[in-house]
N, C-alpha and C. Protein backbone atom coordinates (compact mmCIF):
# COMPACT_ATOMS: atom_id res chain seq x y z
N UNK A 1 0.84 -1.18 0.00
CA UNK A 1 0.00 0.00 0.00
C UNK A 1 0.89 1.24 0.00
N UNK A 2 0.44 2.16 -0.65
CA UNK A 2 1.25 3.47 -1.07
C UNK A 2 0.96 4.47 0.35
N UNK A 3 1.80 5.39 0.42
CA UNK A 3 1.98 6.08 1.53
C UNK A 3 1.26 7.36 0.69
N UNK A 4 0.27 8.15 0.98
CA UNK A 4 0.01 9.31 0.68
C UNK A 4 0.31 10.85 1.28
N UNK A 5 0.57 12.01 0.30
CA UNK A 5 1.36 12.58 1.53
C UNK A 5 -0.26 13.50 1.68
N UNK A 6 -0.42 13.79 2.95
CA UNK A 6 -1.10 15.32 3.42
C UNK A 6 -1.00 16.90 2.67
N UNK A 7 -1.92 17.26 2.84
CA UNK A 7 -1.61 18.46 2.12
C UNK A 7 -0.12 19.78 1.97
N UNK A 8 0.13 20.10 3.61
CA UNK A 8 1.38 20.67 3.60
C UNK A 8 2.34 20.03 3.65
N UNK A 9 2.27 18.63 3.76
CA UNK A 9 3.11 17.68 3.14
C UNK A 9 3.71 17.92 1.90
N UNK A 10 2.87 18.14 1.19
CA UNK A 10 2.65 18.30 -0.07
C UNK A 10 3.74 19.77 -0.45
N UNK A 11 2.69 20.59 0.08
CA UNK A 11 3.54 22.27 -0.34
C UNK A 11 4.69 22.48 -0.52
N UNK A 12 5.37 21.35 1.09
CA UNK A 12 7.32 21.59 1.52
C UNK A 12 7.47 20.88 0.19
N UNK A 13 6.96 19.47 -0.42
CA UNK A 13 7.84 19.12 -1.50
C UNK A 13 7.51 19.52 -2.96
N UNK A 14 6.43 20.40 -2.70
CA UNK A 14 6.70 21.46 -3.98
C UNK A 14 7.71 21.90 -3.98
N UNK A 15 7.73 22.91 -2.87
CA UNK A 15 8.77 23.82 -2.63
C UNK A 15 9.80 23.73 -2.79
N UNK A 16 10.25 22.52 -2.83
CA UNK A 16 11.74 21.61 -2.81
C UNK A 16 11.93 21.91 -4.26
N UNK A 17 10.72 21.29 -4.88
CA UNK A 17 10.88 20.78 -6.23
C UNK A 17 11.87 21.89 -6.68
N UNK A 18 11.46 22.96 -6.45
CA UNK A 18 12.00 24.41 -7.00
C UNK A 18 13.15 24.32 -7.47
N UNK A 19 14.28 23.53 -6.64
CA UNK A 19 15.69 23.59 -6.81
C UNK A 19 15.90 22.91 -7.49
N UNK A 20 15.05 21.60 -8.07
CA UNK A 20 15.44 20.62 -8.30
C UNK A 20 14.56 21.04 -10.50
N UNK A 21 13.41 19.50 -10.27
CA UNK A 21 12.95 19.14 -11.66
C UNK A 21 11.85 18.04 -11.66
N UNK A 22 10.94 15.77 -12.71
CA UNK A 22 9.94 14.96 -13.20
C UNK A 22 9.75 13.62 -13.31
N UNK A 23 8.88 12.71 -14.25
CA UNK A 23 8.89 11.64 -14.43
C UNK A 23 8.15 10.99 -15.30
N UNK A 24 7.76 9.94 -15.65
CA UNK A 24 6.52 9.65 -16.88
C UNK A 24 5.36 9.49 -16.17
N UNK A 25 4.32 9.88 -17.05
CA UNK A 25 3.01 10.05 -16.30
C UNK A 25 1.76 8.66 -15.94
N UNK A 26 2.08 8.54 -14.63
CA UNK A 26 1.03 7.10 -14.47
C UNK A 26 -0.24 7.69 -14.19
N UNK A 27 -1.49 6.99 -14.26
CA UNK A 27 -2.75 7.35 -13.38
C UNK A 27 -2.74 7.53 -12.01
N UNK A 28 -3.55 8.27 -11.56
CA UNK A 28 -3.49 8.26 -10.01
C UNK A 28 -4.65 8.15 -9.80
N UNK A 29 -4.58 7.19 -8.26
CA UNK A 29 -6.06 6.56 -8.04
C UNK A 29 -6.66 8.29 -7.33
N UNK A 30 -7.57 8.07 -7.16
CA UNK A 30 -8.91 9.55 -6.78
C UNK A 30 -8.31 10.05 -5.78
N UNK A 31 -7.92 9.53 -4.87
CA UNK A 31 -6.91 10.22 -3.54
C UNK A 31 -6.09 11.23 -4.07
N UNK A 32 -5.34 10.50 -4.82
CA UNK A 32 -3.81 11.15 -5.10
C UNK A 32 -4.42 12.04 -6.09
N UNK A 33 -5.58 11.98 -7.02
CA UNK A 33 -6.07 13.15 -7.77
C UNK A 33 -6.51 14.22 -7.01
N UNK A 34 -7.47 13.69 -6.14
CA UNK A 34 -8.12 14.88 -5.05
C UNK A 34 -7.01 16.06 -4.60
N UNK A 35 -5.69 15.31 -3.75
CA UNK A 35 -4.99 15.95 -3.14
C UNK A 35 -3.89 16.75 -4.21
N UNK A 36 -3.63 16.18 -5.22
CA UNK A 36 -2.79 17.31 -6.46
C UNK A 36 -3.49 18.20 -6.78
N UNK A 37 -4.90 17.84 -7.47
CA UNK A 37 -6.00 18.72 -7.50
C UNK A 37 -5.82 20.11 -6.34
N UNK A 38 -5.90 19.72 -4.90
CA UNK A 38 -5.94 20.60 -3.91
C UNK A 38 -4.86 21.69 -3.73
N UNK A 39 -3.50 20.61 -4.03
CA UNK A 39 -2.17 21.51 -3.95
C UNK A 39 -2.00 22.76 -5.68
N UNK A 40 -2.45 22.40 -6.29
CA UNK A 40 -2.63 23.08 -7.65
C UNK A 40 -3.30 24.13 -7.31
N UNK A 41 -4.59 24.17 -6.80
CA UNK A 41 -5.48 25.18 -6.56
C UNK A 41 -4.92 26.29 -5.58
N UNK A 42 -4.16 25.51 -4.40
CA UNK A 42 -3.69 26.75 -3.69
C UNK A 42 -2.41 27.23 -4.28
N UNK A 43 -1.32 26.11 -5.03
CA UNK A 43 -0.25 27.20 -5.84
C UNK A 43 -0.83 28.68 -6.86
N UNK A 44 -1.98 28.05 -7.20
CA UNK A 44 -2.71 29.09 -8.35
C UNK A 44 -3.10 30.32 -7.59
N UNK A 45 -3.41 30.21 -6.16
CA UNK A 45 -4.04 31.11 -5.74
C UNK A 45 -3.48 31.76 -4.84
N UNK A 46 -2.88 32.93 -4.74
CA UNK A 46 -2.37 33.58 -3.54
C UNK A 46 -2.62 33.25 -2.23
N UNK A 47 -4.16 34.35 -2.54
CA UNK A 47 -4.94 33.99 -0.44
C UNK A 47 -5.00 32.70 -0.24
N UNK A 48 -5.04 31.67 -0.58
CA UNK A 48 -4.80 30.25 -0.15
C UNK A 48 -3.50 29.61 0.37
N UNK A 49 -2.65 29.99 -0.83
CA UNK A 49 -1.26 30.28 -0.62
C UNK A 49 -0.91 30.93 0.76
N UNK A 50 -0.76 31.78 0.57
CA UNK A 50 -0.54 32.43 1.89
C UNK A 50 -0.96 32.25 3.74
N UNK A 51 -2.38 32.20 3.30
CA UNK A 51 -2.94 31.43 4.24
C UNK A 51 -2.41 30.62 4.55
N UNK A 52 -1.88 29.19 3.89
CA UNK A 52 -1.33 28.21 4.25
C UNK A 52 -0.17 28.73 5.25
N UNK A 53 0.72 29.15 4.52
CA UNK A 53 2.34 29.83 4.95
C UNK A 53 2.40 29.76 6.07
N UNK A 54 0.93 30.66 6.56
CA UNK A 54 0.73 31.45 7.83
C UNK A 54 1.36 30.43 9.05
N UNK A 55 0.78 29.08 8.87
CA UNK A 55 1.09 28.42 9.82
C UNK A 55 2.16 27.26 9.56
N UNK A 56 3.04 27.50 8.68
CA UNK A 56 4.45 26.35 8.12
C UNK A 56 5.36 27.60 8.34
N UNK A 57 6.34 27.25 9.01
CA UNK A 57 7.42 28.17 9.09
C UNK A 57 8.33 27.94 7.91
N UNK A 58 8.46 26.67 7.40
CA UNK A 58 9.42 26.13 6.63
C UNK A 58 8.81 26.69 5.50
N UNK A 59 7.46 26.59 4.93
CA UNK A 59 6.87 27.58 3.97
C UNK A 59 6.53 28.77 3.78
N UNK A 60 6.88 29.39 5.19
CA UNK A 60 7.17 30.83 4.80
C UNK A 60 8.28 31.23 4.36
N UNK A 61 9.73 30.35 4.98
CA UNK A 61 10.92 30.65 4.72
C UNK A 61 11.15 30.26 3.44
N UNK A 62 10.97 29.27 2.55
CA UNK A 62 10.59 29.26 1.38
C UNK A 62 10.19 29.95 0.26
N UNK A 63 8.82 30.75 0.50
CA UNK A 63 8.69 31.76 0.19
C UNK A 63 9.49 33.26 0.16
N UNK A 64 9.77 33.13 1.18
CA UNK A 64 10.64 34.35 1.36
C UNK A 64 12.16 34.26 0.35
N UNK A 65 12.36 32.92 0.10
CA UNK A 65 13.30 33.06 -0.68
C UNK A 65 12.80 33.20 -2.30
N UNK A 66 11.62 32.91 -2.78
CA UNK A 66 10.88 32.89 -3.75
C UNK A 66 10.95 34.24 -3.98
N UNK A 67 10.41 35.15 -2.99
CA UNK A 67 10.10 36.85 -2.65
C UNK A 67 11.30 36.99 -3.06
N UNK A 68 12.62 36.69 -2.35
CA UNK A 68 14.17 37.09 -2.97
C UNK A 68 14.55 37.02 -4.53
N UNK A 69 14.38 36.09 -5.02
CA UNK A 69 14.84 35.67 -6.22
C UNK A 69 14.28 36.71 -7.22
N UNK A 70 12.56 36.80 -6.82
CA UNK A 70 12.02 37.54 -7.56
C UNK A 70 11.91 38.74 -8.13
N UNK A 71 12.68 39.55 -7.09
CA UNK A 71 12.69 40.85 -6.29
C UNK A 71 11.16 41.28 -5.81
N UNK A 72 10.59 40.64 -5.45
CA UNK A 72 9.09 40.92 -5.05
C UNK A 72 8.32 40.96 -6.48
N UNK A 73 8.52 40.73 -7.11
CA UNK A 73 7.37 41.10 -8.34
C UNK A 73 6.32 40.13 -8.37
N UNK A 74 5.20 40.61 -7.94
CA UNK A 74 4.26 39.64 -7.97
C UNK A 74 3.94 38.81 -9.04
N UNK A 75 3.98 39.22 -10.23
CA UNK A 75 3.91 38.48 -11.26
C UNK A 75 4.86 37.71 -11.47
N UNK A 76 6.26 37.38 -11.58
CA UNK A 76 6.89 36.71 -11.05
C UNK A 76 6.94 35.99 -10.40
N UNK A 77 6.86 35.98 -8.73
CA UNK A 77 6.83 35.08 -7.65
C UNK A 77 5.26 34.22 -7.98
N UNK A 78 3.93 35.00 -8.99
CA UNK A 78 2.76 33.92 -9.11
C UNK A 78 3.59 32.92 -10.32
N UNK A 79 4.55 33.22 -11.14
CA UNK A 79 4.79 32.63 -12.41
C UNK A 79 5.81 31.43 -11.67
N UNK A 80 6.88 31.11 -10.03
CA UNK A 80 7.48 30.21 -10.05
C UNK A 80 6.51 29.93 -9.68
N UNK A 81 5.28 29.97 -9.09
CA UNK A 81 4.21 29.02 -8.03
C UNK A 81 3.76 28.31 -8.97
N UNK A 82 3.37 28.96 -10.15
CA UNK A 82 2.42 27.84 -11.54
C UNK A 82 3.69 27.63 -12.07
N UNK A 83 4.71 27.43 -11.67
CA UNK A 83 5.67 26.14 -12.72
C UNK A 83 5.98 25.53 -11.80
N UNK A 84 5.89 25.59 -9.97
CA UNK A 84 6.07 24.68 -8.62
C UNK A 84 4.99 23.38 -9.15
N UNK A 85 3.51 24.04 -9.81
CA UNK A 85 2.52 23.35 -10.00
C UNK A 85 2.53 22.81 -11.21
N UNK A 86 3.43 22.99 -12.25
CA UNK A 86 4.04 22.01 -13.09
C UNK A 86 4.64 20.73 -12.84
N UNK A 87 5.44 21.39 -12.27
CA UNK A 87 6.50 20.68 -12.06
C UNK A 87 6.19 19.23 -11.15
N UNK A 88 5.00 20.13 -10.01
CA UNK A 88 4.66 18.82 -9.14
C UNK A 88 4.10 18.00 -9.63
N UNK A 89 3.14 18.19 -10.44
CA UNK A 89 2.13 17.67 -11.31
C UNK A 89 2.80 16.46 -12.19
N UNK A 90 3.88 16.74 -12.57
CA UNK A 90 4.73 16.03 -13.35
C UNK A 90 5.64 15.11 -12.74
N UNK A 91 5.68 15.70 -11.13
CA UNK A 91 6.57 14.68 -9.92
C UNK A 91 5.39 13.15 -9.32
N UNK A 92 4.07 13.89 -9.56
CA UNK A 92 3.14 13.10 -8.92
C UNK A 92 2.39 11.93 -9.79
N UNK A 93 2.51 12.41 -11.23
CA UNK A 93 2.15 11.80 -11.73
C UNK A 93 3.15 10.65 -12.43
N UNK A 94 4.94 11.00 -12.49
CA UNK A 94 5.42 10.31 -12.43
C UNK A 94 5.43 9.29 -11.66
N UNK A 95 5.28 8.92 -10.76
CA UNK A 95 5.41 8.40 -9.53
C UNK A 95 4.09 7.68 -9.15
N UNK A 96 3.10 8.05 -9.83
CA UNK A 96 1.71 7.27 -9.63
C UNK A 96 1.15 7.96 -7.92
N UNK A 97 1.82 9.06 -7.73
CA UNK A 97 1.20 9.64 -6.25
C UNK A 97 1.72 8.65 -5.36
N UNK A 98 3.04 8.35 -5.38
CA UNK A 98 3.77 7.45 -4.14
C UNK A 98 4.79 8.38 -3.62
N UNK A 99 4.34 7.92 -2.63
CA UNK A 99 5.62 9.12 -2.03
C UNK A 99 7.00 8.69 -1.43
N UNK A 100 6.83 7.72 -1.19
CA UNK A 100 8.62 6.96 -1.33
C UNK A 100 9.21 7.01 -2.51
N UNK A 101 8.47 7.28 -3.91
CA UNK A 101 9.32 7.52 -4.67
C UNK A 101 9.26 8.83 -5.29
N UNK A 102 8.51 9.94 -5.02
CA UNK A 102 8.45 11.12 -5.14
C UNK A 102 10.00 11.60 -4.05
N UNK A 103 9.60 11.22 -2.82
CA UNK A 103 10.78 11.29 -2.19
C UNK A 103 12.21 10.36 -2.49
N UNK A 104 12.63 9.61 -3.08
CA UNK A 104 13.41 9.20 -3.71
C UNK A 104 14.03 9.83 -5.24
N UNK A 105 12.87 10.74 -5.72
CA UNK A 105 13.09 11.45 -6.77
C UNK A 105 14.07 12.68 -6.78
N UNK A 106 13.43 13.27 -5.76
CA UNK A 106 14.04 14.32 -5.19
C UNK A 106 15.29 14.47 -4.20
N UNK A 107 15.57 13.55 -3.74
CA UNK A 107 16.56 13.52 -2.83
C UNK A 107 17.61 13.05 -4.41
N UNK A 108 17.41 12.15 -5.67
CA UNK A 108 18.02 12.27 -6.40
C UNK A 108 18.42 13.20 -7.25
N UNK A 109 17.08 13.85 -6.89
CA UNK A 109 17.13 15.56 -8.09
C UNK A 109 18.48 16.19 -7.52
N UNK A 110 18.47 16.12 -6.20
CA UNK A 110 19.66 17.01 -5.28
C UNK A 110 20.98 16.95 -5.66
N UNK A 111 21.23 15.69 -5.89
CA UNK A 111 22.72 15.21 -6.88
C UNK A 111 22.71 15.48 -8.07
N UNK A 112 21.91 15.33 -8.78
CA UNK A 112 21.74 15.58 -10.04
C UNK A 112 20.51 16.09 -10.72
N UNK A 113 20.42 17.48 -10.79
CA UNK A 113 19.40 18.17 -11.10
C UNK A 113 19.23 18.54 -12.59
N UNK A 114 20.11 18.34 -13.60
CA UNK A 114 19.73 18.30 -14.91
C UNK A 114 19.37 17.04 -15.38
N UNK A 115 19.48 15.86 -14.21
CA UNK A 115 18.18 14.68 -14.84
C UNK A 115 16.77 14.77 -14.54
N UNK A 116 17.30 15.18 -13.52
CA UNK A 116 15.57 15.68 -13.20
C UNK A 116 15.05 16.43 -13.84
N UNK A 117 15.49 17.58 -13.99
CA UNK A 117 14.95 18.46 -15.34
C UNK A 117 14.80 17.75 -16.49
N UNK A 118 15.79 17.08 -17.03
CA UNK A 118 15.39 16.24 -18.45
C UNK A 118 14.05 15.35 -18.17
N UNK A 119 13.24 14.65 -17.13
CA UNK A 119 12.60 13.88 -17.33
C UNK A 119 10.93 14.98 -16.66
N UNK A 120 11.46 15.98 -16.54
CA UNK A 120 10.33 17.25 -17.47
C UNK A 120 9.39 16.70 -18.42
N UNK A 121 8.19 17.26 -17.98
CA UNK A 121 7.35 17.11 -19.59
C UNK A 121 8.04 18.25 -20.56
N UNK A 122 7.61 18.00 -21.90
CA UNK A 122 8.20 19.30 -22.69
C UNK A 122 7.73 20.77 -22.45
N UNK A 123 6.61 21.12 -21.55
CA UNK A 123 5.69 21.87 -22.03
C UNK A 123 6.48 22.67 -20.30
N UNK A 124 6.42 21.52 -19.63
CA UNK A 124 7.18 22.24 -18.01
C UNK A 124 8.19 23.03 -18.22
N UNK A 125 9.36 21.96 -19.46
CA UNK A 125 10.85 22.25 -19.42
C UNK A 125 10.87 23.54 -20.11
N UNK A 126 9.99 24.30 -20.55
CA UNK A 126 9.79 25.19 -21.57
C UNK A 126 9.37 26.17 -20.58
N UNK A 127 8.90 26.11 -19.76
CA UNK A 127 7.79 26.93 -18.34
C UNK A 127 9.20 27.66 -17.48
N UNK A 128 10.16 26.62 -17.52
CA UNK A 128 11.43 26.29 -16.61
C UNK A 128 12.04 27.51 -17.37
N UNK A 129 12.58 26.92 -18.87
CA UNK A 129 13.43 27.68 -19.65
C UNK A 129 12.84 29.90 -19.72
N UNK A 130 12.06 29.50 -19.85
CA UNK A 130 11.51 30.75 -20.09
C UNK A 130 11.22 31.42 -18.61
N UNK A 131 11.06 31.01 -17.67
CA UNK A 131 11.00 31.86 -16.50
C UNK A 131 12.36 31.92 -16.44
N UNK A 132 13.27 30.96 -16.19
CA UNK A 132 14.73 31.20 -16.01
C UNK A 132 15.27 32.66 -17.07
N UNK A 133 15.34 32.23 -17.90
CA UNK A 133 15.25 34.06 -19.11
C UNK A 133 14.90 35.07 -18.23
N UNK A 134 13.28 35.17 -17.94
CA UNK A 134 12.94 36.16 -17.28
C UNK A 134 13.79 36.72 -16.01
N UNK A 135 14.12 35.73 -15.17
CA UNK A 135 15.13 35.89 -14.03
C UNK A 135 16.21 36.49 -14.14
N UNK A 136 16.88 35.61 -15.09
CA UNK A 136 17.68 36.13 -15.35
C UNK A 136 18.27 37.47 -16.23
N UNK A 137 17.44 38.47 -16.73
CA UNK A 137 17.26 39.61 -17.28
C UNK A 137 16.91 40.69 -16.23
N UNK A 138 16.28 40.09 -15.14
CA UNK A 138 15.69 41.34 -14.07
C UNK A 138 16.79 41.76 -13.51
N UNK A 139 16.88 43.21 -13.33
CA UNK A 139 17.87 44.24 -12.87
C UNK A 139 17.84 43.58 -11.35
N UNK A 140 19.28 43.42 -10.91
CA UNK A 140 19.97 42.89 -9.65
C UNK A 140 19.98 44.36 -8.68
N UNK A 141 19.31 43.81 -7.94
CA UNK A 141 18.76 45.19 -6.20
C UNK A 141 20.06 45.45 -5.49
């Protein structure tokens, strides 16, 4: 039986994802849809977002580095949250919504983060490439 993670379960290994990158896409039984479903909706959405934060310290500090990178630009810091929600989407569904190997993914992403990026859908790695551009063009504070 598969281990499912909880919702802010969920958020910290978005959040992770950030540094990291995917996998091929299995079905996920209704659980594991419900709860991606859930984590999608609050990456999409600020006040949900935030809300959450309120009470994860580790996801505020997170954020706050999101806020850094960005230089605060809101449009920005919403544009890594919908490629966090790429990206997860693409971690969860690799993985069939298991989380020993979502977490096995990622602790591999850590060593090697341009495989993880390679096993990107095309449409993420493109989400990736093009926010990275953007980043990297914004005037340094």
């Amino acid at each position: 039986m598969r281990a499912r993670l909880p919702s802010s379960a969920l958020l910290a290994t978005v959040l992770l994802t950030l540094a990291c990158g995917r996998a091929g896409a299995q079905a996920l039984d209704p659980t594991s849809q419900e709860a991606l479903a859930s984590v999608l909706l609050m990456l999409r959405d600020p006040a949900l977002r935030n809300g959450l934060m309120a009470g994860h310290p580790q996801a505020g500090e997170a954020d706050r580095q999101i806020q850094s990178l960005t230089g605060r630009s809101a449009a920005l810091t919403q544009e890594v949250y919908e490629l966090a929600g790429h990206i997860f989407e693409d971690l969860v569904r690799g993985s069939g919504g298991d989380e020993a190997v979502m977490s096995q993914t990622l602790t591999r992403a850590q060593a090697d983060p341009a495989g993880f990026a390679a096993m990107l859908s095309p449409g993420t790695l493109e989400r990736l490439r093009a926010l990275a551009v953007k980043l990297s063009d914004r005037p340094r504070q």
